[in-house]
N, C-alpha and C. Protein backbone atom coordinates (compact mmCIF):
# COMPACT_ATOMS: atom_id res chain seq x y z
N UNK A 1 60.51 328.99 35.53
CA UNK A 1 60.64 330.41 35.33
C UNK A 1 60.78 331.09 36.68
N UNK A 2 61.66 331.60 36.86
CA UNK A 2 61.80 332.42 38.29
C UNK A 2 61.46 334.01 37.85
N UNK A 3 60.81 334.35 39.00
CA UNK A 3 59.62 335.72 38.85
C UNK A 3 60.69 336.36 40.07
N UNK A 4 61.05 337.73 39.70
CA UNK A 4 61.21 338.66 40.62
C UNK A 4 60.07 338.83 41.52
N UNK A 5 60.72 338.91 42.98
CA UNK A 5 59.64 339.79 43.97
C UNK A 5 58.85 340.92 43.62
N UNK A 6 58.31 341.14 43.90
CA UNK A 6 57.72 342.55 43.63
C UNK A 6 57.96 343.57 44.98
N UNK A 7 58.35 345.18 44.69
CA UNK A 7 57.90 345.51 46.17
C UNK A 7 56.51 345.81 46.97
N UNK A 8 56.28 346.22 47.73
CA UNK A 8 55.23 346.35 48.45
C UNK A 8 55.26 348.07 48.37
N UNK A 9 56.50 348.68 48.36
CA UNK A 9 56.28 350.57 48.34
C UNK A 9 55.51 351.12 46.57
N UNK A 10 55.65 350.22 45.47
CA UNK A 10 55.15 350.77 44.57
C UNK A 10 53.73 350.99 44.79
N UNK A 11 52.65 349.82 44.70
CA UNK A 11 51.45 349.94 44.89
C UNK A 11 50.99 350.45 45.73
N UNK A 12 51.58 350.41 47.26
CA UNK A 12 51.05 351.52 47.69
C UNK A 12 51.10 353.17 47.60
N UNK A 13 51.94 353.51 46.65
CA UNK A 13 51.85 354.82 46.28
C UNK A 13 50.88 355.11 45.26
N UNK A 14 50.59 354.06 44.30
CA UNK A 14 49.74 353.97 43.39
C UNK A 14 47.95 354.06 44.65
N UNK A 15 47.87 353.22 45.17
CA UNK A 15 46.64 353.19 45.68
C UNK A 15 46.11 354.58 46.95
N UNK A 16 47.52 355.24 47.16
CA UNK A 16 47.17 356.42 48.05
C UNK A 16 46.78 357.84 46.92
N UNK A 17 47.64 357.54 45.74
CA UNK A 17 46.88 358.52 45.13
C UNK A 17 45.99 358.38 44.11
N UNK A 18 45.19 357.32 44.09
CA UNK A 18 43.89 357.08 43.55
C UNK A 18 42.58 357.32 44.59
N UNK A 19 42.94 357.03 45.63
CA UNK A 19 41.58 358.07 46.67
C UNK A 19 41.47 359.04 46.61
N UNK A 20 42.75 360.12 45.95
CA UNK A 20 42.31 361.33 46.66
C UNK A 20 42.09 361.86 44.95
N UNK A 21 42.13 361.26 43.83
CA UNK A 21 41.42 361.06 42.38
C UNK A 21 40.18 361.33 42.52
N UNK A 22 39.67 359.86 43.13
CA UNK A 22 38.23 359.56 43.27
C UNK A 22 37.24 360.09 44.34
N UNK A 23 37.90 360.86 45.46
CA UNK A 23 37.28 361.49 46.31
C UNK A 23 36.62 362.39 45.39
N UNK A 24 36.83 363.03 44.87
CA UNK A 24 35.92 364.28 44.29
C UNK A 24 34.97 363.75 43.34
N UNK A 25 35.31 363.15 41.96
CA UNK A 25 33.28 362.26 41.34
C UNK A 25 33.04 361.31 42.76
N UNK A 26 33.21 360.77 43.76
CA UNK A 26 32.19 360.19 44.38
C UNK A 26 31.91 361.05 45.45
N UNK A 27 32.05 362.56 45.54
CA UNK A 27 31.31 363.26 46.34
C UNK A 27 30.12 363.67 45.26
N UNK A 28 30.00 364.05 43.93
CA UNK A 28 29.32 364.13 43.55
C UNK A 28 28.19 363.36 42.89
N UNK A 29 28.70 361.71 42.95
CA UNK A 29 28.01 360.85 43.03
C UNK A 29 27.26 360.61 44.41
N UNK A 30 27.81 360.96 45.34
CA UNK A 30 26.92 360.97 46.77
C UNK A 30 25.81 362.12 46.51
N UNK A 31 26.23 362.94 46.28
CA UNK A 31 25.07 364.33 45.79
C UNK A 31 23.95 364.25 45.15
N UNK A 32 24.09 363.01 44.41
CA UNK A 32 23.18 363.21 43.15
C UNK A 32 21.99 362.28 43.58
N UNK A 33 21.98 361.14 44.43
CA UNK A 33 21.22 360.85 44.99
C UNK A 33 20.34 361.25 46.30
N UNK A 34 21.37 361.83 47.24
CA UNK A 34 20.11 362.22 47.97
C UNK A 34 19.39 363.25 47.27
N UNK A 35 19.58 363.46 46.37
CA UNK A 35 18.67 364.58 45.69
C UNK A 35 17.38 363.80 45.54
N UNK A 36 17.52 362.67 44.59
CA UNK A 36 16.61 361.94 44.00
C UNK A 36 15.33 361.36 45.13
N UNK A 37 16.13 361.43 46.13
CA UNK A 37 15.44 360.80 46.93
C UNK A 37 14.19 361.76 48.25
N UNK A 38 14.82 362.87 48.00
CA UNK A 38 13.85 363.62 48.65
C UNK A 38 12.38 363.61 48.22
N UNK A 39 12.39 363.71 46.56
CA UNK A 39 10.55 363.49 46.33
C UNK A 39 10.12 362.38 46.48
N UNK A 40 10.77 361.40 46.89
CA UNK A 40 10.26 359.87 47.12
C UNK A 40 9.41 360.41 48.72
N UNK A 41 10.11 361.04 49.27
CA UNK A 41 9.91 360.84 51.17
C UNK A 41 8.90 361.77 50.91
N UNK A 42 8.86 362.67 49.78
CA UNK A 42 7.21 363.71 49.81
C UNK A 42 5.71 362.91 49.75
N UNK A 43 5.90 362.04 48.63
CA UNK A 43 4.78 361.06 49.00
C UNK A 43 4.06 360.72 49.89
N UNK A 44 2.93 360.58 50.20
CA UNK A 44 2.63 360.49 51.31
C UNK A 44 2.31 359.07 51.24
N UNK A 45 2.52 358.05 52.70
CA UNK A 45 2.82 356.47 52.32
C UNK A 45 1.17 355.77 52.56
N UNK A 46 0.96 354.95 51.63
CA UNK A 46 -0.47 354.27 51.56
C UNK A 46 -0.14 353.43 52.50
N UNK A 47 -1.19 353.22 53.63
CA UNK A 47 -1.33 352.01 54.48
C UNK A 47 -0.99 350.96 53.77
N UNK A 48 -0.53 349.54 54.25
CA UNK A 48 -0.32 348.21 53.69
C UNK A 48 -1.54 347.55 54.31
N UNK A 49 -2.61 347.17 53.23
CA UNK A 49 -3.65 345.94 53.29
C UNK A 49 -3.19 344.71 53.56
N UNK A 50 -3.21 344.32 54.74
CA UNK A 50 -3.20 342.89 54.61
C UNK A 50 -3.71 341.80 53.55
N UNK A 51 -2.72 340.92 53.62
CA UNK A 51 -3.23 339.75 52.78
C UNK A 51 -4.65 338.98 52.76
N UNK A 52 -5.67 338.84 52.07
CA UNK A 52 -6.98 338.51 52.63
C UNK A 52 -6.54 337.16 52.88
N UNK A 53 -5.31 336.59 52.34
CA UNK A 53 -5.52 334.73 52.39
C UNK A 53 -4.69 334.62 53.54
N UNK A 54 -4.14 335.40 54.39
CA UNK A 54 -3.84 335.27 55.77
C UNK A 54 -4.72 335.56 56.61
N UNK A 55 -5.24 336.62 56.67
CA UNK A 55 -6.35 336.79 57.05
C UNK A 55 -7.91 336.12 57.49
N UNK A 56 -8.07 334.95 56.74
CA UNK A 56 -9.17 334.12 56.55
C UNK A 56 -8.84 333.49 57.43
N UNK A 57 -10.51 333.20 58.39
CA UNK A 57 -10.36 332.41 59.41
C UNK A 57 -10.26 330.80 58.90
N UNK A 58 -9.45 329.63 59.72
CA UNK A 58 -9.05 328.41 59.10
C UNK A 58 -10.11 327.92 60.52
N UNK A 59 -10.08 326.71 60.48
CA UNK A 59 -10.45 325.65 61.83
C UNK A 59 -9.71 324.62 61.78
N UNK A 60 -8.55 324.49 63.43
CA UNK A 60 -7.81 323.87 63.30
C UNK A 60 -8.36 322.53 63.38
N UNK A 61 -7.26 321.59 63.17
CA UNK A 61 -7.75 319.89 63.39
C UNK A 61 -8.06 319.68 65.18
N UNK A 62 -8.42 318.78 64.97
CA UNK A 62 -8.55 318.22 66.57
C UNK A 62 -6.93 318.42 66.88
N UNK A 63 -5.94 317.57 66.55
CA UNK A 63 -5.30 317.78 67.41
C UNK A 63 -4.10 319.08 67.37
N UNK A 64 -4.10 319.86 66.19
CA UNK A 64 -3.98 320.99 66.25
C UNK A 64 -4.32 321.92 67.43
N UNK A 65 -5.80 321.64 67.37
CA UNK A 65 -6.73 322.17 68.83
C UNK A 65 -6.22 322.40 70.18
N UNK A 66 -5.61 321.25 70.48
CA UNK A 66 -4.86 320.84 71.78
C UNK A 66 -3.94 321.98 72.10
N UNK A 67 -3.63 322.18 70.85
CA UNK A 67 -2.45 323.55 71.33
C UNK A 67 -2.73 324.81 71.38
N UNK A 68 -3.41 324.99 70.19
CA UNK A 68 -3.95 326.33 69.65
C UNK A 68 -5.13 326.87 70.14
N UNK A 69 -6.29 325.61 70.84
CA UNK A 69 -7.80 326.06 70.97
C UNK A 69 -8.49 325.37 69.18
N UNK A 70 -9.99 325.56 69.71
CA UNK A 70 -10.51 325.16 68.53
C UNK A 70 -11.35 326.05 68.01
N UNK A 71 -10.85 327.45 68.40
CA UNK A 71 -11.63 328.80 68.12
C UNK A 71 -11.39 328.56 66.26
N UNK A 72 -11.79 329.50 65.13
CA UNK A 72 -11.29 329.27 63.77
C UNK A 72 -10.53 331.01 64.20
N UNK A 73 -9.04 330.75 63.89
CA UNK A 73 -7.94 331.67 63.65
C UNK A 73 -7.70 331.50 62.23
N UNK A 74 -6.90 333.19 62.29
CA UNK A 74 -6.46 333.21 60.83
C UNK A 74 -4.49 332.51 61.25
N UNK A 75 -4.32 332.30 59.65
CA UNK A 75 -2.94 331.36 59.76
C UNK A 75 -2.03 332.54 60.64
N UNK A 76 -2.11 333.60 60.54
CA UNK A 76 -0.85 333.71 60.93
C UNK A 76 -0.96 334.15 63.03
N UNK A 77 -2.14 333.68 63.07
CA UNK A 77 -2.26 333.69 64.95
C UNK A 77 -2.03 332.38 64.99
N UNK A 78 -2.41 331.38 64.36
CA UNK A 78 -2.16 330.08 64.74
C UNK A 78 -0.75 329.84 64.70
N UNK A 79 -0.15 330.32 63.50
CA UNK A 79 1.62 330.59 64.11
C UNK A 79 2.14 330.63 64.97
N UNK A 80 1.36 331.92 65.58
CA UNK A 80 1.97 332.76 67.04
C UNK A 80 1.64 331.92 68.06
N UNK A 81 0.13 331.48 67.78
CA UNK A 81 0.14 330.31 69.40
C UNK A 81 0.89 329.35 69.05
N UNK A 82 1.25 328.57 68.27
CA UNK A 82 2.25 327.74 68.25
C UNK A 82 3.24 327.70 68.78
N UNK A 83 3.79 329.21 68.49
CA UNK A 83 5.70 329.77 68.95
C UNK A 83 5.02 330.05 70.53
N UNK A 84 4.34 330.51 70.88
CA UNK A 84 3.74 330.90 72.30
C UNK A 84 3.86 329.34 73.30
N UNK A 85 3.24 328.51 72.46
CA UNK A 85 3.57 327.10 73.14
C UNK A 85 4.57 326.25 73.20
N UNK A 86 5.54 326.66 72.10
CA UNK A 86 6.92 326.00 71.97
C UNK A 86 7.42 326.94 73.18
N UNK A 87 7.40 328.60 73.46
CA UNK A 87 8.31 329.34 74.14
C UNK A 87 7.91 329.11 75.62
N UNK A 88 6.31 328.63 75.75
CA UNK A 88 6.15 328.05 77.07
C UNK A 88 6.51 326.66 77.75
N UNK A 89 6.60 325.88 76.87
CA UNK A 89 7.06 324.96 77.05
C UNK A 89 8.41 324.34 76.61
N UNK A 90 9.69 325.45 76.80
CA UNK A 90 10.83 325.41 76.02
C UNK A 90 11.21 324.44 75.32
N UNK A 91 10.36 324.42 74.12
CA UNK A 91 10.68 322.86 73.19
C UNK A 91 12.07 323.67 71.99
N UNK A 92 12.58 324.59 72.03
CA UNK A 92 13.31 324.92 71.29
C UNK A 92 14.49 324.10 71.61
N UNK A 93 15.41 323.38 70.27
CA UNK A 93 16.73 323.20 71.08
C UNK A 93 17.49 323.78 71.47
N UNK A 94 18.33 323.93 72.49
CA UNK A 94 19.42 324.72 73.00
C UNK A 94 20.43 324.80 71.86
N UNK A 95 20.74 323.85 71.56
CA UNK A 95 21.94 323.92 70.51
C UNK A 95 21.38 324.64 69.38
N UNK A 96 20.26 324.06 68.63
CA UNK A 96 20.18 324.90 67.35
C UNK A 96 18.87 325.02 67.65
N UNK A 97 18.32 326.44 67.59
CA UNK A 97 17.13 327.10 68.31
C UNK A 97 16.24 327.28 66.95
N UNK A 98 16.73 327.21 65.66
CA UNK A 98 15.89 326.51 64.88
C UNK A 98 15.37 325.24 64.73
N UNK A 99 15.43 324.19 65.19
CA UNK A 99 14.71 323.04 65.88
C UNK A 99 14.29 323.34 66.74
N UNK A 100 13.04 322.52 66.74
CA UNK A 100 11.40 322.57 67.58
C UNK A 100 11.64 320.68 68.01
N UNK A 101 11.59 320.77 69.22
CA UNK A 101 11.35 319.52 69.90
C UNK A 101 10.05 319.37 70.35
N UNK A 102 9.55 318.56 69.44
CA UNK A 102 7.78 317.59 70.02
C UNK A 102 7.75 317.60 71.17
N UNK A 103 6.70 317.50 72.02
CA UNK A 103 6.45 317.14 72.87
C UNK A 103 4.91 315.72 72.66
N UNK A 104 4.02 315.68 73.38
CA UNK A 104 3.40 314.44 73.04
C UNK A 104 2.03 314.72 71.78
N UNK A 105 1.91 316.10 72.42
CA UNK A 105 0.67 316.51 71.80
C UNK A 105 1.23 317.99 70.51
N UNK A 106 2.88 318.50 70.36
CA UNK A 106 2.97 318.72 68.81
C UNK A 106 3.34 317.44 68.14
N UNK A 107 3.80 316.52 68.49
CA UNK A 107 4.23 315.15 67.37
C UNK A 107 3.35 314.44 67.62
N UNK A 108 1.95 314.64 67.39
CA UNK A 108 0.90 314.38 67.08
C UNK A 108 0.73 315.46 65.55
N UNK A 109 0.56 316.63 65.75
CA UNK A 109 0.65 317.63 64.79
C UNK A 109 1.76 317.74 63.74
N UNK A 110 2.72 317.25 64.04
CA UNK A 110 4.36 316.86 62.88
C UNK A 110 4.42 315.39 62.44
N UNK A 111 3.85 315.47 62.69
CA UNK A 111 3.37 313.39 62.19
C UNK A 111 4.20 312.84 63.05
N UNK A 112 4.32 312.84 63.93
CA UNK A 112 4.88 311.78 64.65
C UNK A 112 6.62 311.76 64.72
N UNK A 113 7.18 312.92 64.02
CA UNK A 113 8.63 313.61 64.15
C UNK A 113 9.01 314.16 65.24
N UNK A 114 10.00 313.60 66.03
CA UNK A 114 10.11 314.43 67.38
C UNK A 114 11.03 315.65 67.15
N UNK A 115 11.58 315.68 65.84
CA UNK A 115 12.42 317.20 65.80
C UNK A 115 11.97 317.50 64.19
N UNK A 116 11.44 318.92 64.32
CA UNK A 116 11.75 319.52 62.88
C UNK A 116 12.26 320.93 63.14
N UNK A 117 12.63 321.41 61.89
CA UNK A 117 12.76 322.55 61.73
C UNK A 117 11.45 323.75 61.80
N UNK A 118 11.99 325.31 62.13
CA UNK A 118 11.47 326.25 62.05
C UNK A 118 10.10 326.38 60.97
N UNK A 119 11.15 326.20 59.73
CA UNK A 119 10.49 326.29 58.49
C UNK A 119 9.49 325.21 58.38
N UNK A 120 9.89 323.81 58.49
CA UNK A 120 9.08 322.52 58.11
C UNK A 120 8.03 322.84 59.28
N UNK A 121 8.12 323.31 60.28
CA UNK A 121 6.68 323.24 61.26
C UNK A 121 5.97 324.15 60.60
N UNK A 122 5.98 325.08 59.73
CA UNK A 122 4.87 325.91 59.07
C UNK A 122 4.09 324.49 58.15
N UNK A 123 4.75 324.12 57.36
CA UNK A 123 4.32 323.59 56.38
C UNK A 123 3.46 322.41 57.10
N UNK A 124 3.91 321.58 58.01
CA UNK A 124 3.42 320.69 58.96
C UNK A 124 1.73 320.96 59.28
N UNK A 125 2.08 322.07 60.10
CA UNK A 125 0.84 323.15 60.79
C UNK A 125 -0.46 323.35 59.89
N UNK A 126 -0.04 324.05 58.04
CA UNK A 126 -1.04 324.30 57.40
C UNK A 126 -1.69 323.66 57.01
N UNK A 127 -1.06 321.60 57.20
CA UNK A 127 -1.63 320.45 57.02
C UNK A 127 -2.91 320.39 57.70
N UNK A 128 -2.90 320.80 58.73
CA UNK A 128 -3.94 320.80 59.97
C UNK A 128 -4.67 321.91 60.23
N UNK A 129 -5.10 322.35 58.84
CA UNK A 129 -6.01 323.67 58.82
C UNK A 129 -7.03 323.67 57.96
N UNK A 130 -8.29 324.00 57.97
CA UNK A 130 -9.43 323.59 57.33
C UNK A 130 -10.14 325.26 56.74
């Protein structure tokens, strides 16, 4: 079956005068929301409570310790010293800075994996929390 070309000048006459159609309901669709939204911003905003199960002090493992201290932190400082000790001791890879490169005393803490991921070192970490 052979199909005629089509031109390229029809549709665009079709599509220049369908903006200037729709310009006018979507100015009034723009209207109708910021309306809605002004008594939202009257509210006045409730503080956010922390999570109590982040919050709770853990006690890391011994060799958790090595990195973190053996003070009892809540999970999400033991995070931060973690990333604090990866960023001091640039164990990030260059290439993909979501990999964490062990050193002697985290692949002790990753079981003995000299590369994981971002994500898998959380899960690793909460192994080693009491």
């Amino acid at each position: 079956m052979a199909t005629a070309k089509k031109t390229t000048a029809a549709p665009a006459k079709k599509a220049a005068a369908k903006p200037a159609a729709a310009a006018k309901p979507a100015a009034k669709k723009a209207a109708a929301p910021a309306k809605a939204a002004a008594p939202k911003a009257a509210k006045p905003a409730a503080a956010r409570k922390p999570n109590a199960a982040f919050m709770k002090e853990m006690t890391p493992s011994a060799t958790l310790a090595a990195v973190v201290g053996n003070k009892p932190l809540p999970r999400t400082e033991v995070t931060k010293k973690v990333w604090d000790y990866i960023k001091a001791q640039n164990l990030q890879d260059a290439a993909n800075r979501r990999m964490i490169n062990a050193d002697d005393k985290l692949k002790a803490v990753f079981g003995g994996k000299a590369q994981v991921s971002m994500f898998e070192m959380t899960k690793l970490i909460s192994d080693h929390l009491k």
